[in-house]
N, C-alpha and C. Protein backbone atom coordinates (compact mmCIF):
# COMPACT_ATOMS: atom_id res chain seq x y z
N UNK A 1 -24.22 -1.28 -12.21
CA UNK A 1 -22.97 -0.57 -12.01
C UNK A 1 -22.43 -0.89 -10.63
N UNK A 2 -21.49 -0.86 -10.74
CA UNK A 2 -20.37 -1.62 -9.36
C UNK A 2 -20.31 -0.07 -8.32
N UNK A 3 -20.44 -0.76 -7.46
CA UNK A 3 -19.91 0.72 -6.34
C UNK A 3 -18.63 0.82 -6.07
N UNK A 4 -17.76 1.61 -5.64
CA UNK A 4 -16.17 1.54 -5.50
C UNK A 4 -16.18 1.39 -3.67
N UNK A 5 -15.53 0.35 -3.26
CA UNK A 5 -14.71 0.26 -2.43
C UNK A 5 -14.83 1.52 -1.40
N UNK A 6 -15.56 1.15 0.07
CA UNK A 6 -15.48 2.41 1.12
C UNK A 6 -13.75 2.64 1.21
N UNK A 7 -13.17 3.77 1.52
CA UNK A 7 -12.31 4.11 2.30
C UNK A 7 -11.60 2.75 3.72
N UNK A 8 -12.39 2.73 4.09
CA UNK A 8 -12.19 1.45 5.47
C UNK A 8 -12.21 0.34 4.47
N UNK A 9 -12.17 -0.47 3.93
CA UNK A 9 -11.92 -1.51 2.80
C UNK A 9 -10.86 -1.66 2.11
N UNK A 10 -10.34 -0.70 1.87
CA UNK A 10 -9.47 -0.26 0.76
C UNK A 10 -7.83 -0.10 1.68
N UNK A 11 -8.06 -0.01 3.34
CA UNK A 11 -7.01 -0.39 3.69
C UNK A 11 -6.97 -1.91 4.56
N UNK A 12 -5.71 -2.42 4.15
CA UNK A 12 -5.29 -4.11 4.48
C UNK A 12 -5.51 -4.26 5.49
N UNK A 13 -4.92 -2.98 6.44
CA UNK A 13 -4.88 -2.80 8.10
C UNK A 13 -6.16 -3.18 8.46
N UNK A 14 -6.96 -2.30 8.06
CA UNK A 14 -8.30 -2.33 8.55
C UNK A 14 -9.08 -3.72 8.93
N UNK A 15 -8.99 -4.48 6.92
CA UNK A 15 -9.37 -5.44 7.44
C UNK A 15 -8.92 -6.46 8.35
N UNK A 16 -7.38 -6.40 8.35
CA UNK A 16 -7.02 -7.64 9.24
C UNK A 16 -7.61 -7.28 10.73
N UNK A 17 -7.22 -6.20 11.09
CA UNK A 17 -7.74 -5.85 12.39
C UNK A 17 -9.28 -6.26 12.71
N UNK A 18 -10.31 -6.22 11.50
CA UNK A 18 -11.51 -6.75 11.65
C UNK A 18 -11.35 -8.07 11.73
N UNK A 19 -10.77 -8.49 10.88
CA UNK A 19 -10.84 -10.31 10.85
C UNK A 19 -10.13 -10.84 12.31
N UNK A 20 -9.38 -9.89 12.72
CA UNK A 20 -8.38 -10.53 14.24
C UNK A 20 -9.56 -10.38 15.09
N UNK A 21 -10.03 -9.28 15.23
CA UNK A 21 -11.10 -9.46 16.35
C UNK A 21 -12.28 -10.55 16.35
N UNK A 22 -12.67 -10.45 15.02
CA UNK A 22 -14.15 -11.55 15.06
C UNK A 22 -13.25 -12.83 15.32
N UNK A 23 -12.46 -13.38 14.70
CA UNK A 23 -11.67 -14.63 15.25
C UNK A 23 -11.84 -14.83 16.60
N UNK A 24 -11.38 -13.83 17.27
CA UNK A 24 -11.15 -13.75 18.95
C UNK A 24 -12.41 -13.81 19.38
N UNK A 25 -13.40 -13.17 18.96
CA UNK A 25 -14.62 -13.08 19.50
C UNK A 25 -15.47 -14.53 18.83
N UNK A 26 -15.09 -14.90 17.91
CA UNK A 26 -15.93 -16.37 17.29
C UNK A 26 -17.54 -15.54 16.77
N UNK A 27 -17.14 -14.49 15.55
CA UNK A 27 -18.32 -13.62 15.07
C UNK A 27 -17.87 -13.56 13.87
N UNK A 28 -18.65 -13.06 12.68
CA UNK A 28 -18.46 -12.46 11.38
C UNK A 28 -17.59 -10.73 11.58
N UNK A 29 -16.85 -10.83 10.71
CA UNK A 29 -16.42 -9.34 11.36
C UNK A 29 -17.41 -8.18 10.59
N UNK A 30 -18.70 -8.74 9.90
CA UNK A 30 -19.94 -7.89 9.90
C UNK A 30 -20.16 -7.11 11.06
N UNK A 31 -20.61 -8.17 11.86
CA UNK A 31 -21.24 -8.03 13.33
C UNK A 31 -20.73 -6.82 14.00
N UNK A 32 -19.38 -6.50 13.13
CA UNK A 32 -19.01 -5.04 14.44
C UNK A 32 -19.10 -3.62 13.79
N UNK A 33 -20.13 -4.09 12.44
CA UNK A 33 -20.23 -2.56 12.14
C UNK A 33 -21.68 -2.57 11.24
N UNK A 34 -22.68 -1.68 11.02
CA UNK A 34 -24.02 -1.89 10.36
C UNK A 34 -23.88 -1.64 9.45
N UNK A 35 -24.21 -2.61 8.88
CA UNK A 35 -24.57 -2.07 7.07
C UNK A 35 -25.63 -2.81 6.81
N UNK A 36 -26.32 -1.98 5.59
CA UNK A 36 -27.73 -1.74 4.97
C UNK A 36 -27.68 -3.02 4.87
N UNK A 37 -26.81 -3.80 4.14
CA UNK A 37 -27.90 -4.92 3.48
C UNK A 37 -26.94 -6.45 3.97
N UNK A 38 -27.57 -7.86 3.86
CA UNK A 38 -27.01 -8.81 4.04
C UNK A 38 -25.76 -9.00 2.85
N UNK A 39 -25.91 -8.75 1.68
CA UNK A 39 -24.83 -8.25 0.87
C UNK A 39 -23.80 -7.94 0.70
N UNK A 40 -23.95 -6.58 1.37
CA UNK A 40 -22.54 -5.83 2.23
C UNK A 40 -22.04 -6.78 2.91
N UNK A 41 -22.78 -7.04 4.28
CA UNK A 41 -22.23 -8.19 5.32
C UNK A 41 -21.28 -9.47 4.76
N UNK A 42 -22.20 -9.83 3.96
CA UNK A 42 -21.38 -10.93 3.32
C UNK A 42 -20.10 -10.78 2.55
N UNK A 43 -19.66 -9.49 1.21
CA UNK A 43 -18.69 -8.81 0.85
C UNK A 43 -16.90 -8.53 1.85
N UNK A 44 -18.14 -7.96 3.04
CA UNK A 44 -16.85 -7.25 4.12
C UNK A 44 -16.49 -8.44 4.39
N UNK A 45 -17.44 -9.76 5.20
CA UNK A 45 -16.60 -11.20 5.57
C UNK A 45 -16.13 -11.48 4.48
N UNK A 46 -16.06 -12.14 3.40
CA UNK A 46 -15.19 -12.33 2.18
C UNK A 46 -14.20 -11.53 2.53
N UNK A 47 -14.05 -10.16 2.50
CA UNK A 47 -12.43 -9.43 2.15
C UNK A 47 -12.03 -9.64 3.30
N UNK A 48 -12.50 -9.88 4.47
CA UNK A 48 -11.52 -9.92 5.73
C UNK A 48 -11.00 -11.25 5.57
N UNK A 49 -11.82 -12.23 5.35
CA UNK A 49 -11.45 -13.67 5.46
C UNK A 49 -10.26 -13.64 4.61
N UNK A 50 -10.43 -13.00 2.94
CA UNK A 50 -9.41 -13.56 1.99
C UNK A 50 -8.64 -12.54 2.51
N UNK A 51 -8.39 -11.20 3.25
CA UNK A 51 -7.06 -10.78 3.56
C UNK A 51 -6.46 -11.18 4.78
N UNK A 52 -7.23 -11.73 5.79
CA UNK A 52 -6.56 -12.03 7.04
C UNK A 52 -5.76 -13.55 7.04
N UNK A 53 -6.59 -14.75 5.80
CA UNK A 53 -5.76 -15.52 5.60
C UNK A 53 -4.20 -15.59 5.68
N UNK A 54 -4.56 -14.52 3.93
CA UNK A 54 -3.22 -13.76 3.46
C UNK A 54 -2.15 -13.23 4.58
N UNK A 55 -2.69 -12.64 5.72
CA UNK A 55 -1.88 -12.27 6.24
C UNK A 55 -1.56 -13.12 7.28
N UNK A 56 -2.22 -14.35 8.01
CA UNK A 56 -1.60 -15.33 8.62
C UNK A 56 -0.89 -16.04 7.96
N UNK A 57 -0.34 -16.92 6.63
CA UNK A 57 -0.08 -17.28 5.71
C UNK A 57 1.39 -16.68 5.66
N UNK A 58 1.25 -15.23 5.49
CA UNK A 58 2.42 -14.66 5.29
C UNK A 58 3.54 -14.58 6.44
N UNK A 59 2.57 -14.64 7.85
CA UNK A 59 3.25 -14.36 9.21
C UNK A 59 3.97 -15.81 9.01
N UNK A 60 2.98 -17.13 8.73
CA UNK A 60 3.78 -18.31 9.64
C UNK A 60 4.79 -18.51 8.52
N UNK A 61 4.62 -18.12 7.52
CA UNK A 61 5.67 -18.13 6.55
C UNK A 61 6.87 -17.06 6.56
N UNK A 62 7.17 -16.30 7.21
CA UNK A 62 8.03 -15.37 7.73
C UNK A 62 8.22 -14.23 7.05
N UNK A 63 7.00 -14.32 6.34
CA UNK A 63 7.01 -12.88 5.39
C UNK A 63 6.34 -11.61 6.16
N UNK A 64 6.95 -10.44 5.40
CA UNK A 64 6.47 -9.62 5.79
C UNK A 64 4.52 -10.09 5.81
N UNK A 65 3.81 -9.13 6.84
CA UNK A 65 2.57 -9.84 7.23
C UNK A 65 1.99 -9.10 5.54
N UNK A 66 1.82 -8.09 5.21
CA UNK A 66 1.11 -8.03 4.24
C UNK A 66 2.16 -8.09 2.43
N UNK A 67 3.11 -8.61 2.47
CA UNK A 67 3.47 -8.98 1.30
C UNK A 67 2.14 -9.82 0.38
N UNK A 68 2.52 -9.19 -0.95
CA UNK A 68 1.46 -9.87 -1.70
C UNK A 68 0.63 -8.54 -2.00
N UNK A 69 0.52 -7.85 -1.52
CA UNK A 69 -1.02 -7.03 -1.84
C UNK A 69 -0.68 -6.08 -2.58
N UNK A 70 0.33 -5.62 -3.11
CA UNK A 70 0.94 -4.38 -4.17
C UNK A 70 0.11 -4.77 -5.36
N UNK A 71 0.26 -3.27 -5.73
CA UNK A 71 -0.71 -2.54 -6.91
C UNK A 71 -0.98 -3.71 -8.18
N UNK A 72 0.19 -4.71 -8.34
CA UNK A 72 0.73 -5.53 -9.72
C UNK A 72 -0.43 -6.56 -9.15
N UNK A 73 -1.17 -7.27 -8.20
CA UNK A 73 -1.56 -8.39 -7.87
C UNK A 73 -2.64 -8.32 -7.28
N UNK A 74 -3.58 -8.97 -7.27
CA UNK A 74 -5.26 -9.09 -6.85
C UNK A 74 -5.17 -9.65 -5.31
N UNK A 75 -6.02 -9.91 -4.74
CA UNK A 75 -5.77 -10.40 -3.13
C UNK A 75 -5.17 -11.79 -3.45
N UNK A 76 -5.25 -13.29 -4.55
CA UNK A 76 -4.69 -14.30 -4.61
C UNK A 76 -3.65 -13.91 -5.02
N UNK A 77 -3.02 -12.80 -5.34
CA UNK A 77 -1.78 -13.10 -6.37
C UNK A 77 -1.75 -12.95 -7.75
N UNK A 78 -2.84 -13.01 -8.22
CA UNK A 78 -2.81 -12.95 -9.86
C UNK A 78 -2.60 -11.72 -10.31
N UNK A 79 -1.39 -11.70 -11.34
CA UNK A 79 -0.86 -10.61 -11.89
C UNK A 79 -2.04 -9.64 -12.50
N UNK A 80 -2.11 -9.03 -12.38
CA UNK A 80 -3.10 -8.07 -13.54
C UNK A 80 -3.01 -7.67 -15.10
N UNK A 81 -3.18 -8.45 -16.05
CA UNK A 81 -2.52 -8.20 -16.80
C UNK A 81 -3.77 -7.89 -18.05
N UNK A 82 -5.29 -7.96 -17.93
CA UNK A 82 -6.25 -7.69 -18.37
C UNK A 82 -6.43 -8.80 -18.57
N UNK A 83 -7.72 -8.51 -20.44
CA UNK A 83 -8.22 -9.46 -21.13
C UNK A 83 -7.27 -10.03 -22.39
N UNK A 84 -6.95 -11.05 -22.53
CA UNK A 84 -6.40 -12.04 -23.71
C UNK A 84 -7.29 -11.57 -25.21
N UNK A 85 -6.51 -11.21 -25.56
CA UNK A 85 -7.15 -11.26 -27.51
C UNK A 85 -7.52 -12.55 -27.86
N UNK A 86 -8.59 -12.26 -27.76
CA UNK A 86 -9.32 -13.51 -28.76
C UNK A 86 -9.07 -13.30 -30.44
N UNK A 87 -8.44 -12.89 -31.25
CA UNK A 87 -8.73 -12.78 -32.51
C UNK A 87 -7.95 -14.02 -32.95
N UNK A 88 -7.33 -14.88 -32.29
CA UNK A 88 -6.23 -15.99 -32.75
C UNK A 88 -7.54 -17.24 -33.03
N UNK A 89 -8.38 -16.88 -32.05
CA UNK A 89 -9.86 -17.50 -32.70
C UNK A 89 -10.67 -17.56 -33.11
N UNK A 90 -10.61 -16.19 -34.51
CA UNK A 90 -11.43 -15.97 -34.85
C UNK A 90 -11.73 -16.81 -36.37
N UNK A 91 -12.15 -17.67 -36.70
CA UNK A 91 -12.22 -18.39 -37.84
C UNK A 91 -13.14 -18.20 -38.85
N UNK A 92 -13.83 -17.38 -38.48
CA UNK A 92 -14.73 -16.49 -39.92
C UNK A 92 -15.47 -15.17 -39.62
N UNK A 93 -15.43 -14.35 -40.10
CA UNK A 93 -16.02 -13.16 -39.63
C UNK A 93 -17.49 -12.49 -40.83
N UNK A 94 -18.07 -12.42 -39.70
CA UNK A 94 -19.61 -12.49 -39.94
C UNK A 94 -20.19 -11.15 -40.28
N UNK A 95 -21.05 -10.99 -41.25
CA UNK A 95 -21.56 -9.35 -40.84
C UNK A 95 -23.31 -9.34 -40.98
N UNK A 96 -23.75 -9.42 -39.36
CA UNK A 96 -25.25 -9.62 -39.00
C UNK A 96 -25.68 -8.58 -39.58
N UNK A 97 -26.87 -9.35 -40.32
CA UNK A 97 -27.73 -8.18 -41.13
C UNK A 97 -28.77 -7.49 -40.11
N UNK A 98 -29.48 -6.36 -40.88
CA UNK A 98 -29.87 -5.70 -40.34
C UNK A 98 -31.31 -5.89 -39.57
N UNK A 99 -31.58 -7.35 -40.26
CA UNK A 99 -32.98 -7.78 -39.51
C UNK A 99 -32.64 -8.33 -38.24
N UNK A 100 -31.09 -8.91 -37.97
CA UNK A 100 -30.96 -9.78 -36.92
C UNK A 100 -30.92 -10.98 -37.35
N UNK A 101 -31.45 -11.63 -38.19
CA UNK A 101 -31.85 -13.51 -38.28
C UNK A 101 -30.52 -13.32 -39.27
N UNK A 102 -29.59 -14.61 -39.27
CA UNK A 102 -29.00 -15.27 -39.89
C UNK A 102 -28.88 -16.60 -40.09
């Protein structure tokens, strides 16, 4: 089971402000806060990296700095739109017996 997102994660601010500093400092923006496991560490660098990109990206491009990150779109951009129905491929439908072996 997935854990949900700390509070400090969940805002953009946050991370860019982490990712601006470790830049400046030439560190993981792990390094400026403890967490339990190498895991975590690795997670928080991922979201700072993929949001601070985002938000240099957006600066030299003259966008607002955090355009892109609304509710409709994932940190790349991709719309949210779920899972695709597979039934357009479904070409025979099966009914596994009760031993399992077919």
């Amino acid at each position: 089971m997935q854990k949900p997102c700390s509070p400090f994660v969940k805002e953009k601010n946050n991370l860019w402000r982490l990712y601006s500093a470790a830049t400046a400092y030439g560190c993981r923006p792990s390094d400026f806060v403890e967490l339990e496991t190498e895991m975590a560490a690795w997670q928080l660098d991922e979201a700072c990296l993929l949001v601070g990109r985002r938000v240099e990206n957006n600066l030299n491009s003259g966008k607002d700095a955090f355009a892109g990150f609304g509710d409709e779109t994932g940190l790349m951009g991709a719309v949210k739109r779920g899972y695709r129905s597979a039934k357009q491929f479904v070409k025979k439908k099966m009914r596994i017996p009760d031993s399992g072996v077919w």
